[in-house]
PDB file of N, CA and C in Angstrom:
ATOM      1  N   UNK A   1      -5.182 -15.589   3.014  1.00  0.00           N
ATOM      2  CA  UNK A   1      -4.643 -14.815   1.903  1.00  0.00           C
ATOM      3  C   UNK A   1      -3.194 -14.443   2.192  1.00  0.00           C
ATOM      4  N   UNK A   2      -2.117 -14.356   0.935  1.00  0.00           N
ATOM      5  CA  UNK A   2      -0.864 -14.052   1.015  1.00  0.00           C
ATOM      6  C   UNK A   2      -0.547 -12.674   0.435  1.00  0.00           C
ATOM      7  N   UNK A   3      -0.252 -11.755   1.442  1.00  0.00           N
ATOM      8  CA  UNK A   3      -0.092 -10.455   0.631  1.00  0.00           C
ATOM      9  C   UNK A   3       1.515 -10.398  -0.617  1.00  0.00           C
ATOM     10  N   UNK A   4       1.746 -10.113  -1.527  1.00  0.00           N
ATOM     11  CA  UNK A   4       2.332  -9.938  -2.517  1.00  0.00           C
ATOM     12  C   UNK A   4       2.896  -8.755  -3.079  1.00  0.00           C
ATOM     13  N   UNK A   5       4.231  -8.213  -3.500  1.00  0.00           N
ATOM     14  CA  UNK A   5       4.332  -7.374  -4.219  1.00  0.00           C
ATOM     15  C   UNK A   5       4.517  -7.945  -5.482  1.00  0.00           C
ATOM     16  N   UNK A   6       4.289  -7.218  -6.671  1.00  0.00           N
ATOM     17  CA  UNK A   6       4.677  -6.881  -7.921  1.00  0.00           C
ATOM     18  C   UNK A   6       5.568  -5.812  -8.488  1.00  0.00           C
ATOM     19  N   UNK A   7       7.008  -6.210  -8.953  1.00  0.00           N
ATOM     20  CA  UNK A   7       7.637  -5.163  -9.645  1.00  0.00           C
ATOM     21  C   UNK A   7       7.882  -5.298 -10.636  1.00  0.00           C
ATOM     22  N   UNK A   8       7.613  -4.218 -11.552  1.00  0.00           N
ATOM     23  CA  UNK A   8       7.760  -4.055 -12.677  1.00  0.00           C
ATOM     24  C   UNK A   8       8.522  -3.261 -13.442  1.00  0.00           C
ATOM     25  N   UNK A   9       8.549  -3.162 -14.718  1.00  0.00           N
ATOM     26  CA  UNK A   9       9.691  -2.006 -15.189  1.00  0.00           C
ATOM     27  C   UNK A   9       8.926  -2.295 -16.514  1.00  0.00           C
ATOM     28  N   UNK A  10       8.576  -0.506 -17.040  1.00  0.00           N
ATOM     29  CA  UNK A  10       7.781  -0.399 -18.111  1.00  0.00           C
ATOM     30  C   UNK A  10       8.660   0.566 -18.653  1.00  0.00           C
ATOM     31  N   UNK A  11       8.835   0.983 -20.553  1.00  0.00           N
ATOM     32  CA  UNK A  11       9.311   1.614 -20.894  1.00  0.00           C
ATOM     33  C   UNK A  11       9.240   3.426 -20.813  1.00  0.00           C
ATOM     34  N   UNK A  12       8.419   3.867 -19.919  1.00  0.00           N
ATOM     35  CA  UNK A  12       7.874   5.176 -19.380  1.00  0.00           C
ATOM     36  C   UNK A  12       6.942   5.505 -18.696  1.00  0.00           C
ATOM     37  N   UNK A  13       6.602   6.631 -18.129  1.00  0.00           N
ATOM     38  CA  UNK A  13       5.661   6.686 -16.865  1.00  0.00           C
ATOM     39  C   UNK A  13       4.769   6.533 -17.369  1.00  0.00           C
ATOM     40  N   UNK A  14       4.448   6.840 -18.652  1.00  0.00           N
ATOM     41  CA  UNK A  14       3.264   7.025 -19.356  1.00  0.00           C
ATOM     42  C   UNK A  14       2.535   5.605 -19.527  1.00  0.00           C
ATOM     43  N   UNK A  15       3.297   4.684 -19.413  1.00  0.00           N
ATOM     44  CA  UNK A  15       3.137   3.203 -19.843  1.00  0.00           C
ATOM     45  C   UNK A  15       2.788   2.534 -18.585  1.00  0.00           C
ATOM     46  N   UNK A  16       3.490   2.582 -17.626  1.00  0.00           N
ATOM     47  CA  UNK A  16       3.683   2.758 -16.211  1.00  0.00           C
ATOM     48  C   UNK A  16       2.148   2.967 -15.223  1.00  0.00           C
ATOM     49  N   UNK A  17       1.711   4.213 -16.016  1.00  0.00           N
ATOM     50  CA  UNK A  17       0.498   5.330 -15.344  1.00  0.00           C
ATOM     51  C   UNK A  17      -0.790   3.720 -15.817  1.00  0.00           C
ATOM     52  N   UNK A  18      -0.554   3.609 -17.305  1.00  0.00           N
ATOM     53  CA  UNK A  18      -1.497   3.160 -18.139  1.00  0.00           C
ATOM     54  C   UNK A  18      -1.992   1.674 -17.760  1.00  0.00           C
ATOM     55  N   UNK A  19      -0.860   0.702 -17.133  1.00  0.00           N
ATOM     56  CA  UNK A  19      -0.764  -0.339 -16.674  1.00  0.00           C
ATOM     57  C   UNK A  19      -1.794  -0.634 -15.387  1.00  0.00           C
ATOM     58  N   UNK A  20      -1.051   0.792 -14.559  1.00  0.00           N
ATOM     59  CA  UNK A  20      -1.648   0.782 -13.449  1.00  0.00           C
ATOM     60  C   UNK A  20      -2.848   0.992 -12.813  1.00  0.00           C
ATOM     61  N   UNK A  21      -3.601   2.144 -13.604  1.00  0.00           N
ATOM     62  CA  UNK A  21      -4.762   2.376 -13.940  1.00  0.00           C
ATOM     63  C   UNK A  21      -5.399   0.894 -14.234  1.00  0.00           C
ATOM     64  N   UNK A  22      -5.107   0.245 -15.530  1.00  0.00           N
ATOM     65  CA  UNK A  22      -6.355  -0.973 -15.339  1.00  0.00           C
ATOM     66  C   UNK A  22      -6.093  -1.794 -14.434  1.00  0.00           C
ATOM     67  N   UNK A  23      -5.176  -2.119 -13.684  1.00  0.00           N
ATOM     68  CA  UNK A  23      -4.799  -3.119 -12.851  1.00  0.00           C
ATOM     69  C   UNK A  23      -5.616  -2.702 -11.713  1.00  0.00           C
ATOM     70  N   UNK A  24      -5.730  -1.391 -11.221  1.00  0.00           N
ATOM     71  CA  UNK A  24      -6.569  -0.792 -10.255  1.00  0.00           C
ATOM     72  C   UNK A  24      -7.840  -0.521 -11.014  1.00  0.00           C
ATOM     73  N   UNK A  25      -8.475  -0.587 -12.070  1.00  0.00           N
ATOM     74  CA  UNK A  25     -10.153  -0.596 -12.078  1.00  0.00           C
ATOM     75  C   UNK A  25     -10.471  -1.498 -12.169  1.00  0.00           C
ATOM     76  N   UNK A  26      -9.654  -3.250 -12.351  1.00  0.00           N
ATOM     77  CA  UNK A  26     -10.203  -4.636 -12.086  1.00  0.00           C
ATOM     78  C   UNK A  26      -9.975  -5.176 -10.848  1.00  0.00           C
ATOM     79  N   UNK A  27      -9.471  -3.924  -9.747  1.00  0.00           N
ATOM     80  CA  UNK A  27      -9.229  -4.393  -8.585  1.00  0.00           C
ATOM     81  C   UNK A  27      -7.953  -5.499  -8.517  1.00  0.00           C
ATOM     82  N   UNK A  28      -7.530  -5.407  -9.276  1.00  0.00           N
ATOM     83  CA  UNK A  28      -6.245  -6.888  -8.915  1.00  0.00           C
ATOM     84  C   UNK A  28      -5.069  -6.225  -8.296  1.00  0.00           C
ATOM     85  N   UNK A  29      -5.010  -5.298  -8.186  1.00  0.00           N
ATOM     86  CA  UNK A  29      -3.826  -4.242  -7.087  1.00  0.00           C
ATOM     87  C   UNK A  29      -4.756  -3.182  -6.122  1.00  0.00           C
ATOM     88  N   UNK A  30      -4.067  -3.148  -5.529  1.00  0.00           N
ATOM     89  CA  UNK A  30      -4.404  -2.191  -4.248  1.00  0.00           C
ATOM     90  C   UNK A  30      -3.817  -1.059  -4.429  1.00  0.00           C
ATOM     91  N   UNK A  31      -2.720  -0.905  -4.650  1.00  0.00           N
ATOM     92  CA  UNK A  31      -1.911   0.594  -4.669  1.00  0.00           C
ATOM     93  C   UNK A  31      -0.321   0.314  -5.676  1.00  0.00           C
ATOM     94  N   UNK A  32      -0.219   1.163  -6.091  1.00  0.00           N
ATOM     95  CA  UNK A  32       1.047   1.310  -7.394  1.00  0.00           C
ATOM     96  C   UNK A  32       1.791   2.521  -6.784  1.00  0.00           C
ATOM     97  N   UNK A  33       2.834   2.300  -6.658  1.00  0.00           N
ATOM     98  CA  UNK A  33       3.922   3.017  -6.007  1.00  0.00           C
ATOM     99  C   UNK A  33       4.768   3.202  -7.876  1.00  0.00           C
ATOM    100  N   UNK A  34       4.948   4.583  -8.170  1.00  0.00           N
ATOM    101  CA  UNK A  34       5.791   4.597  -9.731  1.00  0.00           C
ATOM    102  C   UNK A  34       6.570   5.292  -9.718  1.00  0.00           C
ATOM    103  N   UNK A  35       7.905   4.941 -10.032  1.00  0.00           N
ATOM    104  CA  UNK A  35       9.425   6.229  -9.953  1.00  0.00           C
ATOM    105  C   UNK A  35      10.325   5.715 -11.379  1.00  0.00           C
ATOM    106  N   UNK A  36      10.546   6.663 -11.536  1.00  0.00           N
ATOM    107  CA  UNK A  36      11.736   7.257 -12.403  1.00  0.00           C
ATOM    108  C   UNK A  36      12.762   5.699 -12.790  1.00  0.00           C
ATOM    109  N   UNK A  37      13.366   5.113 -12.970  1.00  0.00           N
ATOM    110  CA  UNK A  37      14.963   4.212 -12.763  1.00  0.00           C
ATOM    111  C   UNK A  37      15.173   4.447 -14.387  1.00  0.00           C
ATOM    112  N   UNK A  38      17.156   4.668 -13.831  1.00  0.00           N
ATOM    113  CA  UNK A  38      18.246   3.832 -14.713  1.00  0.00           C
ATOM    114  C   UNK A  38      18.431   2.688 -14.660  1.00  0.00           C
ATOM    115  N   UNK A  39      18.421   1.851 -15.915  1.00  0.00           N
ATOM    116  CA  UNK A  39      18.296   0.365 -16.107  1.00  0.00           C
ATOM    117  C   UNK A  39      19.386  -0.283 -16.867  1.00  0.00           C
ATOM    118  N   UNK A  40      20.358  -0.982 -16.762  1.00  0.00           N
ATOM    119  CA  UNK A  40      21.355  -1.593 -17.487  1.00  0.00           C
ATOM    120  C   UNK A  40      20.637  -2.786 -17.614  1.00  0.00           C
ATOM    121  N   UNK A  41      20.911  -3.479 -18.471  1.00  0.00           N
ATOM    122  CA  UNK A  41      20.567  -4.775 -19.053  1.00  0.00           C
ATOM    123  C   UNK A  41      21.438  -5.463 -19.943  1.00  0.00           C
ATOM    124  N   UNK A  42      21.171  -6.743 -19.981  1.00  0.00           N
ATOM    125  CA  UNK A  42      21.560  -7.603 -21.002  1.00  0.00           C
ATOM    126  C   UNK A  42      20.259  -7.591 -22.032  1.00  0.00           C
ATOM    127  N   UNK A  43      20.267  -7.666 -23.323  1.00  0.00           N
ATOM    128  CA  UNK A  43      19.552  -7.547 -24.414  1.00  0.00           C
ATOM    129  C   UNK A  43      19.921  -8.322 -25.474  1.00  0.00           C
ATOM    130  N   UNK A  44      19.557  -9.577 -26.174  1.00  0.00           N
ATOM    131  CA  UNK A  44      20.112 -10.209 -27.530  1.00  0.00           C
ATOM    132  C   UNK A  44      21.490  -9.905 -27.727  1.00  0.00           C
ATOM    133  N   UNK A  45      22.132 -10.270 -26.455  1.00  0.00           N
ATOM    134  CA  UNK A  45      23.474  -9.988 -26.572  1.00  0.00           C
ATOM    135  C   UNK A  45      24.377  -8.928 -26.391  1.00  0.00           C
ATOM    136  N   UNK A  46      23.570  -7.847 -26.060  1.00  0.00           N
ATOM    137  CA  UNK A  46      24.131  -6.638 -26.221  1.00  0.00           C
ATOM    138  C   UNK A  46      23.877  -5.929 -24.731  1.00  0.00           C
ATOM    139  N   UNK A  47      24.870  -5.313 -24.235  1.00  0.00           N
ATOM    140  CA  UNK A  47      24.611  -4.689 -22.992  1.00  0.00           C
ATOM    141  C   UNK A  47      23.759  -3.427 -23.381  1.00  0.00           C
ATOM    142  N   UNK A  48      22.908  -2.836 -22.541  1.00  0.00           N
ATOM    143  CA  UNK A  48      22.384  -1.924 -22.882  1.00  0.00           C
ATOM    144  C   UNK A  48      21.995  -0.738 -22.142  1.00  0.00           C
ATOM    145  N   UNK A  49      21.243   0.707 -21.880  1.00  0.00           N
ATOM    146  CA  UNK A  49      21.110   1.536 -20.923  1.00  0.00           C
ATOM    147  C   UNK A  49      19.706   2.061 -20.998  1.00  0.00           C
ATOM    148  N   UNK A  50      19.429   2.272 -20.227  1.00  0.00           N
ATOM    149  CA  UNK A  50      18.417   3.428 -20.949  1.00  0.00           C
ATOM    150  C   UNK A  50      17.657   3.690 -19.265  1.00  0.00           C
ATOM    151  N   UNK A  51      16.513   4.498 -20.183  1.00  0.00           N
ATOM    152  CA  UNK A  51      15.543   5.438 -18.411  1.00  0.00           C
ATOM    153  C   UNK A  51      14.321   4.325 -18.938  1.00  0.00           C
ATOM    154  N   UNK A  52      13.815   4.088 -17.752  1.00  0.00           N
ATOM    155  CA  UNK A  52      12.641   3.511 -17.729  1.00  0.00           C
ATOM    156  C   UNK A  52      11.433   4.034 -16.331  1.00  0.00           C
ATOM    157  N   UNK A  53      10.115   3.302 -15.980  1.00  0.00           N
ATOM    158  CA  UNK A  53       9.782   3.364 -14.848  1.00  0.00           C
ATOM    159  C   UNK A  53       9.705   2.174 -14.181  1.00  0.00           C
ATOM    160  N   UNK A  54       9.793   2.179 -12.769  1.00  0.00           N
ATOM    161  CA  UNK A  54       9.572   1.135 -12.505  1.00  0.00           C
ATOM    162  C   UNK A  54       8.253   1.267 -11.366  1.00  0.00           C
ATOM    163  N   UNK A  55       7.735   0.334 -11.130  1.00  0.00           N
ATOM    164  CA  UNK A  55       6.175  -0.066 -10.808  1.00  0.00           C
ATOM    165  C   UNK A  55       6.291  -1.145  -9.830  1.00  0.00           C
ATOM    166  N   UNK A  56       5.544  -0.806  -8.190  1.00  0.00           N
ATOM    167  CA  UNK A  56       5.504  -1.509  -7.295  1.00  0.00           C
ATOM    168  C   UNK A  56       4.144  -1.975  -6.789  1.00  0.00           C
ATOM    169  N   UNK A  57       3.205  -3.080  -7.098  1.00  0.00           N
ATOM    170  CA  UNK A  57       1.878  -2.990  -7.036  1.00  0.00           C
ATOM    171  C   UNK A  57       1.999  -3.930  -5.348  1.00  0.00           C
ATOM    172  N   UNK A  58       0.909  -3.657  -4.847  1.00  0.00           N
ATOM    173  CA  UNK A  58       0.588  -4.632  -3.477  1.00  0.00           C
ATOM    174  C   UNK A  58      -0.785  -4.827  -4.111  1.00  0.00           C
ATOM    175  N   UNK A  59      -0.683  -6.409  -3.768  1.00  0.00           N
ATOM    176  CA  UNK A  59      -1.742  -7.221  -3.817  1.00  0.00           C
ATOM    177  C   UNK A  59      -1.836  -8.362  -3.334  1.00  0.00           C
ATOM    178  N   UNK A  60      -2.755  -9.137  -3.173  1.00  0.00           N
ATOM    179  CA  UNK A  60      -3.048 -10.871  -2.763  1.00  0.00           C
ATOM    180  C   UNK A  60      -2.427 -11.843  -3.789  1.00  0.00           C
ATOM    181  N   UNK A  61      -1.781 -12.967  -2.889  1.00  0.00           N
ATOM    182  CA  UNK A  61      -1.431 -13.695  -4.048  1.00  0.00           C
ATOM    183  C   UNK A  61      -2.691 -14.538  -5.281  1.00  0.00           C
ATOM    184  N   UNK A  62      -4.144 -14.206  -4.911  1.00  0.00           N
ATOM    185  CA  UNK A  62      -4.747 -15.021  -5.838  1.00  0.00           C
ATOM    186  C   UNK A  62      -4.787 -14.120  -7.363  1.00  0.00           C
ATOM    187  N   UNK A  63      -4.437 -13.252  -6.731  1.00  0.00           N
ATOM    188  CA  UNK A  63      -4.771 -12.045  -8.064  1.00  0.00           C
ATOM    189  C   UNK A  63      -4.121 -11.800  -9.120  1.00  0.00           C
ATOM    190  N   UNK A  64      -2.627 -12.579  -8.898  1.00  0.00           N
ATOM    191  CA  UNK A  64      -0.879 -12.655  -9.717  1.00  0.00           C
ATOM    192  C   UNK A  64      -1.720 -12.755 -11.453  1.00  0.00           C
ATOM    193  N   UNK A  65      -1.975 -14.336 -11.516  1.00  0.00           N
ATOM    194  CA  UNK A  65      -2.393 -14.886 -12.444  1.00  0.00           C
ATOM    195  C   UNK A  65      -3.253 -13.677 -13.289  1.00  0.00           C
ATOM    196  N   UNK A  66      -4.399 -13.586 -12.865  1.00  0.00           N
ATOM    197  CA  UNK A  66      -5.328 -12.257 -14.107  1.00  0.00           C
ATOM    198  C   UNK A  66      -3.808 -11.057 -14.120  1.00  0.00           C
ATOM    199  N   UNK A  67      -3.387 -10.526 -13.053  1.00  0.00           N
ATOM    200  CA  UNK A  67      -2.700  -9.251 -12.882  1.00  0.00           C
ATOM    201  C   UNK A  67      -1.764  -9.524 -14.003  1.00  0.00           C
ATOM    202  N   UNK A  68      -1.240 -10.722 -14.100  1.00  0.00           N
ATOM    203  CA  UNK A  68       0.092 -11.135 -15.176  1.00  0.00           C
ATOM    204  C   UNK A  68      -0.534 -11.370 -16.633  1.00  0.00           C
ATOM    205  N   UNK A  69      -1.646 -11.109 -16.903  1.00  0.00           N
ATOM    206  CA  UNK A  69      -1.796 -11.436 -18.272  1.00  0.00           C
ATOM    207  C   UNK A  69      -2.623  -9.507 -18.478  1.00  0.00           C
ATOM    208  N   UNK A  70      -2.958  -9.049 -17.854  1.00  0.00           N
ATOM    209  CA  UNK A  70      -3.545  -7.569 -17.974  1.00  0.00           C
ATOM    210  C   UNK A  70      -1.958  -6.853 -18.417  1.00  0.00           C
ATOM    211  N   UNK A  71      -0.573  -7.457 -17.530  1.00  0.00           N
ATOM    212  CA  UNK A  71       0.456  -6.764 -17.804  1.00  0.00           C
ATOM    213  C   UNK A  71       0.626  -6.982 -19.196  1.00  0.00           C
ATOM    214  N   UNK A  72       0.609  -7.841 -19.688  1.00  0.00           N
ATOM    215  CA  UNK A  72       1.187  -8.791 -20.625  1.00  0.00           C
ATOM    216  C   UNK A  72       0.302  -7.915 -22.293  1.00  0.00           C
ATOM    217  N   UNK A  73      -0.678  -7.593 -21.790  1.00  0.00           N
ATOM    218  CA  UNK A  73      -1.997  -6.997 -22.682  1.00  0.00           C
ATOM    219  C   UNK A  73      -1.219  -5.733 -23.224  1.00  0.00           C
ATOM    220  N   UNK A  74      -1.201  -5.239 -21.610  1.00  0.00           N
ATOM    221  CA  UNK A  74      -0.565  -3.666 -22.061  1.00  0.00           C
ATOM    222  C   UNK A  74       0.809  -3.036 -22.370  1.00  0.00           C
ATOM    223  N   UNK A  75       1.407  -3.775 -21.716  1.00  0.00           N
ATOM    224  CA  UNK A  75       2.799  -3.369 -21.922  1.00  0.00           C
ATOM    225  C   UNK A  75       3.487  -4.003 -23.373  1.00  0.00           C
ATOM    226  N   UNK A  76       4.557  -2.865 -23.776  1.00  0.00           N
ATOM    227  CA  UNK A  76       5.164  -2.601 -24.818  1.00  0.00           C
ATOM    228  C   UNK A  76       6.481  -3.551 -25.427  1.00  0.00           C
ATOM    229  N   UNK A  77       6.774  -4.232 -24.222  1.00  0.00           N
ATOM    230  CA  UNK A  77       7.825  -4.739 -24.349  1.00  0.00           C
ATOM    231  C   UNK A  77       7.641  -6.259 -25.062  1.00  0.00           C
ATOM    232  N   UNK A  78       8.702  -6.846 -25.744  1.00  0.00           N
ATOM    233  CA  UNK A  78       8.821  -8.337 -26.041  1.00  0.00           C
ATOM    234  C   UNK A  78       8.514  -9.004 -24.982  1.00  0.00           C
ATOM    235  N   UNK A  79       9.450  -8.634 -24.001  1.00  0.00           N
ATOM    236  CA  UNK A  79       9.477  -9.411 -22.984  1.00  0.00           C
ATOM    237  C   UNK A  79       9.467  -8.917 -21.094  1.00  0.00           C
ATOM    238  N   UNK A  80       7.998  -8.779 -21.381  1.00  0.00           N
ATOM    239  CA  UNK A  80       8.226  -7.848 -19.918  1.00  0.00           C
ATOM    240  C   UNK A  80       8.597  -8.240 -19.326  1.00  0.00           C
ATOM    241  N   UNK A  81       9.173  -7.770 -18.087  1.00  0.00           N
ATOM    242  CA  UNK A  81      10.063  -8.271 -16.894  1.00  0.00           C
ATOM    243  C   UNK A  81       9.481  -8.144 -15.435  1.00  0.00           C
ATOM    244  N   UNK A  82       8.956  -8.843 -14.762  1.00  0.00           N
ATOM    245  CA  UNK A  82       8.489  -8.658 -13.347  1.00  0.00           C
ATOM    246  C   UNK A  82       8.808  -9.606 -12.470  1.00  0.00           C
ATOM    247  N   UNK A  83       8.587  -9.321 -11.296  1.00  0.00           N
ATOM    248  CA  UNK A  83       9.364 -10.002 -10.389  1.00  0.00           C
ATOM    249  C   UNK A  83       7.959 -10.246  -9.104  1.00  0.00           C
ATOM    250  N   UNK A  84       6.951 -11.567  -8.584  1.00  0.00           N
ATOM    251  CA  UNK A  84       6.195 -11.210  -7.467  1.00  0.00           C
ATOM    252  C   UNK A  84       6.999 -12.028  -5.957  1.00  0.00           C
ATOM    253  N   UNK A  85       6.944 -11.302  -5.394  1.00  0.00           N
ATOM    254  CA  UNK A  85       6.973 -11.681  -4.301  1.00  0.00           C
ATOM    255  C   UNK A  85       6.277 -11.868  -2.739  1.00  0.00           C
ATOM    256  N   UNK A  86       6.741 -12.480  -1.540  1.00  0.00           N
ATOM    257  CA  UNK A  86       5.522 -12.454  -1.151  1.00  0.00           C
ATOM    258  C   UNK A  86       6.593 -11.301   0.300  1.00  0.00           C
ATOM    259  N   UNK A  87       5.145 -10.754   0.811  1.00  0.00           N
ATOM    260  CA  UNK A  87       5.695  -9.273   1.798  1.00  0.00           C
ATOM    261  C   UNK A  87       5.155  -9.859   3.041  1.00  0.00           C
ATOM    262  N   UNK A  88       5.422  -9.120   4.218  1.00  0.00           N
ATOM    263  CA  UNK A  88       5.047  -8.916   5.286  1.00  0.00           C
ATOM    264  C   UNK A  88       4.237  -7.756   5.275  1.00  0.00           C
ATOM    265  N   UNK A  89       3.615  -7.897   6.038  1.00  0.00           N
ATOM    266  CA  UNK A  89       2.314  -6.727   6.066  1.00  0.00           C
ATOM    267  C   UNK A  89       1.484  -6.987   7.602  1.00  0.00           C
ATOM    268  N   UNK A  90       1.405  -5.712   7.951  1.00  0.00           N
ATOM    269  CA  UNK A  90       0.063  -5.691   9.046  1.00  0.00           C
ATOM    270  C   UNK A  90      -0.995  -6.153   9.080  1.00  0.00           C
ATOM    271  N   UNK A  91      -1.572  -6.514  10.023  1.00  0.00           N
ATOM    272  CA  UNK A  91      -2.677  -7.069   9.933  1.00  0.00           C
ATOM    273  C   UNK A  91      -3.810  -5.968   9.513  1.00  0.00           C
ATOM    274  N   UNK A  92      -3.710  -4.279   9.889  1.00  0.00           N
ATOM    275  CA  UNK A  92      -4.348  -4.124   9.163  1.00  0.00           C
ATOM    276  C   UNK A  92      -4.577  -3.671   7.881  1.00  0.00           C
ATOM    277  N   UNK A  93      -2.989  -3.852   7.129  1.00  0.00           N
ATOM    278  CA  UNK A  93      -2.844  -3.413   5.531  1.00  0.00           C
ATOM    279  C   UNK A  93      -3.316  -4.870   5.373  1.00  0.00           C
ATOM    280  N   UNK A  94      -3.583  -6.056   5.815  1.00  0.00           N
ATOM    281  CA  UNK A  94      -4.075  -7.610   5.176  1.00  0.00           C
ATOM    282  C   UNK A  94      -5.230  -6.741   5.170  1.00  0.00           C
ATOM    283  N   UNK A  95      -5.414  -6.368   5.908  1.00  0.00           N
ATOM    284  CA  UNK A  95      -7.438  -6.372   5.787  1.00  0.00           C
ATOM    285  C   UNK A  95      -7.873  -5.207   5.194  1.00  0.00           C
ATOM    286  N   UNK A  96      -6.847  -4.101   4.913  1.00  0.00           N
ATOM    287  CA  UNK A  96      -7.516  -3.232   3.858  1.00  0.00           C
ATOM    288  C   UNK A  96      -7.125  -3.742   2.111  1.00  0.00           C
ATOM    289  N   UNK A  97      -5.916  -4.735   2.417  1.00  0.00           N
ATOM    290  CA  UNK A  97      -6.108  -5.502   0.962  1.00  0.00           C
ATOM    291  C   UNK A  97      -7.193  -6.538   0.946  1.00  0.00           C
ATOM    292  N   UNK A  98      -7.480  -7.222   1.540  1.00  0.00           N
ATOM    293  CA  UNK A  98      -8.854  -8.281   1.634  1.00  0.00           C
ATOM    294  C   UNK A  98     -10.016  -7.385   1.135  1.00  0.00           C
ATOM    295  N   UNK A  99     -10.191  -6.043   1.972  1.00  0.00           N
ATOM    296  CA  UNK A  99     -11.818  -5.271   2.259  1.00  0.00           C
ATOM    297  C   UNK A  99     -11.447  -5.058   0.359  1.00  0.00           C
ATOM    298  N   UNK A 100     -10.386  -4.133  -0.033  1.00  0.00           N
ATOM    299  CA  UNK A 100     -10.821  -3.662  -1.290  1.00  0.00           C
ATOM    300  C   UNK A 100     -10.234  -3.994  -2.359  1.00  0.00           C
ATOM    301  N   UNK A 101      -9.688  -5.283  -2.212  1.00  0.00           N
ATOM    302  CA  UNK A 101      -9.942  -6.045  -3.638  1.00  0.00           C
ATOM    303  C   UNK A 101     -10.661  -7.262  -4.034  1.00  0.00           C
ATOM    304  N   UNK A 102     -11.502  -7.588  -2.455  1.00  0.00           N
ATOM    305  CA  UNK A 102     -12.678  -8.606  -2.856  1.00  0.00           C
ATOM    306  C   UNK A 102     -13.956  -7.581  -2.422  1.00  0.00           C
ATOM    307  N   UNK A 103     -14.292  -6.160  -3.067  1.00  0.00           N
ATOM    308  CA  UNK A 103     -15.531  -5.555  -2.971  1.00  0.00           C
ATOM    309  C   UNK A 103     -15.717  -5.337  -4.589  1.00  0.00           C
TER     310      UNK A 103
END
């Protein structure tokens, strides 16, 4: 197994909270790290600003696939934006992601 982060950026904590919650009762994340960010962007042309949250999930890489369409369900945006990558991790954060997201 390849441990993985997920980051995300949802339009509020509230959205943020809501994401994370089902992602953690189908088990496809282990833990959601959620803070506050200022976000500049490009938008249909237009530079843009605003507050958002952003969302750090740890998980296995088999889990991306369901995890990316649960985002896709809930979140608000046209076009959500996430980023997975793959982490370094302990051997025993591998095995408390192994123990509790294949129970």
């Amino acid at each position: 197994m390849e441990a993985v982060s997920i980051y995300l950026t949802c339009k509020d904590l509230k959205e943020a909270k809501k994401i994370s919650t089902e992602l953690l009762k189908d088990k496809l994340v282990v833990c959601a790290n959620i803070f506050p960010v200022s976000s500049l962007y490009w938008w249909k042309g237009k530079m843009e600003t605003g507050s958002e949250a952003a969302v750090i999930f740890k998980t296995t890489r088999n889990k991306v696939k369901t995890a990316e369409r649960i985002i896709k369900k809930w979140h608000s945006y046209e076009l959500p934006s996430y980023a997975v990558r793959k982490i370094e991790v302990s051997k025993d954060v591998m095995k408390w992601l192994n123990n509790e997201l294949n129970n």
